[in-house]
Protein backbone atom coordinates (compact mmCIF):
# COMPACT_ATOMS: atom_id res chain seq x y z
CA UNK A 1 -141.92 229.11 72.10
CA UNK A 2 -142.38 232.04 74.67
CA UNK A 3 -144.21 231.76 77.48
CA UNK A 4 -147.71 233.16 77.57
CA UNK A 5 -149.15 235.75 80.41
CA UNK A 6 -152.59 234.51 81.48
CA UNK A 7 -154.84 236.73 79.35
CA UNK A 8 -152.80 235.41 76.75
CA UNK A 9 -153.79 232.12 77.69
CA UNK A 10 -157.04 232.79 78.60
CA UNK A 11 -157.75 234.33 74.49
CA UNK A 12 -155.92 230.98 72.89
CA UNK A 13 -158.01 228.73 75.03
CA UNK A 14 -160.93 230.39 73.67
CA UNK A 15 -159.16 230.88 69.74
CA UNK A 16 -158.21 226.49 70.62
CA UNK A 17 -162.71 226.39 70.99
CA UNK A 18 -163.75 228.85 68.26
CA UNK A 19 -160.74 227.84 65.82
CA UNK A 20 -160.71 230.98 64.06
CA UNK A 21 -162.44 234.12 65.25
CA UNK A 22 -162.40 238.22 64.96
CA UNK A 23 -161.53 240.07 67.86
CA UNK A 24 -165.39 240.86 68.53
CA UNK A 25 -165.89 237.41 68.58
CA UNK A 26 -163.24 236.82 71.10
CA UNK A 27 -164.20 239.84 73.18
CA UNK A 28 -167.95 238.07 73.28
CA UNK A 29 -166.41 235.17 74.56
CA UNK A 30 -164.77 236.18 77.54
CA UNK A 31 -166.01 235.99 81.14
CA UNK A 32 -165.95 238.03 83.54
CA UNK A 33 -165.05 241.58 83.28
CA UNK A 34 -164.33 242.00 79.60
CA UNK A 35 -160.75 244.29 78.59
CA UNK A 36 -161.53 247.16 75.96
CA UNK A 37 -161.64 246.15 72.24
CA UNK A 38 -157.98 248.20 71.74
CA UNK A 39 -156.38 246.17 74.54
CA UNK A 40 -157.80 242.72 73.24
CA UNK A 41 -156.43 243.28 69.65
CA UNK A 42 -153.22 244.42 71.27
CA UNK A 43 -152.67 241.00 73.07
CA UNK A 44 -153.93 238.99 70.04
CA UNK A 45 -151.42 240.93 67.74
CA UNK A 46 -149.13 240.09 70.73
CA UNK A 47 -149.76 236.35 70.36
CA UNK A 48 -149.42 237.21 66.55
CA UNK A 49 -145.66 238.04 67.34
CA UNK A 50 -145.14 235.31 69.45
CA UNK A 51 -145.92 233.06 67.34
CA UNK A 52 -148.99 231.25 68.69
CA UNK A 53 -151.69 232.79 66.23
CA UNK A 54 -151.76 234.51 62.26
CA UNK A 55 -154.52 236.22 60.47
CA UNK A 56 -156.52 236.21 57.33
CA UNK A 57 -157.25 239.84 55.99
CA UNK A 58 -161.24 241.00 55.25
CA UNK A 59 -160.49 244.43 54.36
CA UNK A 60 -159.10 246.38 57.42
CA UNK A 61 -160.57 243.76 59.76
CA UNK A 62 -158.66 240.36 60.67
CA UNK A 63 -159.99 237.03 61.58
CA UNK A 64 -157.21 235.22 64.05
CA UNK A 65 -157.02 231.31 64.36
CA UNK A 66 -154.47 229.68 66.35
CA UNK A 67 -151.21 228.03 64.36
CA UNK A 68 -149.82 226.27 68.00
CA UNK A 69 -151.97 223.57 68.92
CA UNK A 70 -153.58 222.74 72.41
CA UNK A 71 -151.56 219.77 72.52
CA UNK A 72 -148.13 221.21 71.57
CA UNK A 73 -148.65 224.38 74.22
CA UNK A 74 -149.77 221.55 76.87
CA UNK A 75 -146.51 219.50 76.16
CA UNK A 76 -144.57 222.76 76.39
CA UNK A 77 -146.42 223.76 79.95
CA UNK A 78 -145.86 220.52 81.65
CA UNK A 79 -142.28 219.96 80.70
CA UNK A 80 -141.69 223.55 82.00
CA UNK A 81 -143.19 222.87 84.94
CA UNK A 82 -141.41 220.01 85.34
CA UNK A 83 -138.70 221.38 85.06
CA UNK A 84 -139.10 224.46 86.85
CA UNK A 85 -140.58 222.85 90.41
CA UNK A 86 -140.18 218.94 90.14
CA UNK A 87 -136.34 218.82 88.80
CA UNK A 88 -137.50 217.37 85.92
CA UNK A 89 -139.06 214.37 87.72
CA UNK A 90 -142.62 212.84 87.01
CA UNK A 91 -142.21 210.72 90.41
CA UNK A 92 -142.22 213.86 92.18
CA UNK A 93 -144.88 215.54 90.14
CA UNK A 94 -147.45 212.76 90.68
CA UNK A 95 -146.36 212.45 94.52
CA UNK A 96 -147.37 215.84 95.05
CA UNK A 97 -150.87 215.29 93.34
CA UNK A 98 -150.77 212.43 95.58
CA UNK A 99 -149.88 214.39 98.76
CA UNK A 100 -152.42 216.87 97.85
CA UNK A 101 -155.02 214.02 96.86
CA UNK A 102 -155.62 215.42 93.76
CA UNK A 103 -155.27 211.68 92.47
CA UNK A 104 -157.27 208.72 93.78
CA UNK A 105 -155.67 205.33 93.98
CA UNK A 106 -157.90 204.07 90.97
CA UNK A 107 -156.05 207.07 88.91
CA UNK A 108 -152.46 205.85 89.79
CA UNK A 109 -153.64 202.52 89.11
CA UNK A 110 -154.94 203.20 85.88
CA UNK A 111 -151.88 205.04 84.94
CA UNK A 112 -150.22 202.51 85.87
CA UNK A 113 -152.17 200.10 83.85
CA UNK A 114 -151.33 202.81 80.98
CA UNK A 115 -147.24 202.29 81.64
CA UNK A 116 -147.65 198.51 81.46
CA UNK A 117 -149.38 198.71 78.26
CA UNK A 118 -146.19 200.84 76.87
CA UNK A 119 -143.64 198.00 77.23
């Protein structure tokens, strides 16, 4: 699986909430300062070839729904970034969450809880 730009993933989060849309659709969805219709199709026909989305055909127009799931991309993204800046570690991830106080003590405790519940 290749690894997505972020307008990329900004259109499959939206495709991952609307489950199957046209490119209008799509366009009508996005925030902010919205890309021209030509440059939208070109980066869902781009996540097309990359494998993250198909088509069904109504006439010359194509409705796009997503055929990688939230789940499996999120899997993908954390073990990359694991990878990438943690050496593969999930003590170090969570330390620097913890370091950063992203995570409260009740959230490592309740992960905890979580591992406990594994064995």
């Amino acid at each position: 699986m290749q690894k997505l730009t972020n307008k990329e993933e900004e259109i499959m989060k939206i495709l991952w909430r609307l489950q199957k849309a046209f490119v209008k659709e799509i366009l009508e969805e996005i925030e902010g300062e919205k890309p021209h219709y030509n440059t939208l199709s070109t980066i869902v026909r781009n996540l097309q070839e990359k494998g993250f989305v198909d088509h069904e055909a109504f006439g010359n127009t194509h409705r796009y729904f997503p055929i990688v799931s939230k789940e499996n991309y999120r899997k993908r993204f954390v073990n990359s970034a694991l990878a990438d800046y943690f050496d593969n570690s999930y003590k170090g991830l969570v330390s620097h969450f913890a370091k950063e106080e992203k995570i409260s003590v009740s959230d490592l405790k309740e992960i905890i809880k979580l591992i406990e519940k594994k064995d």
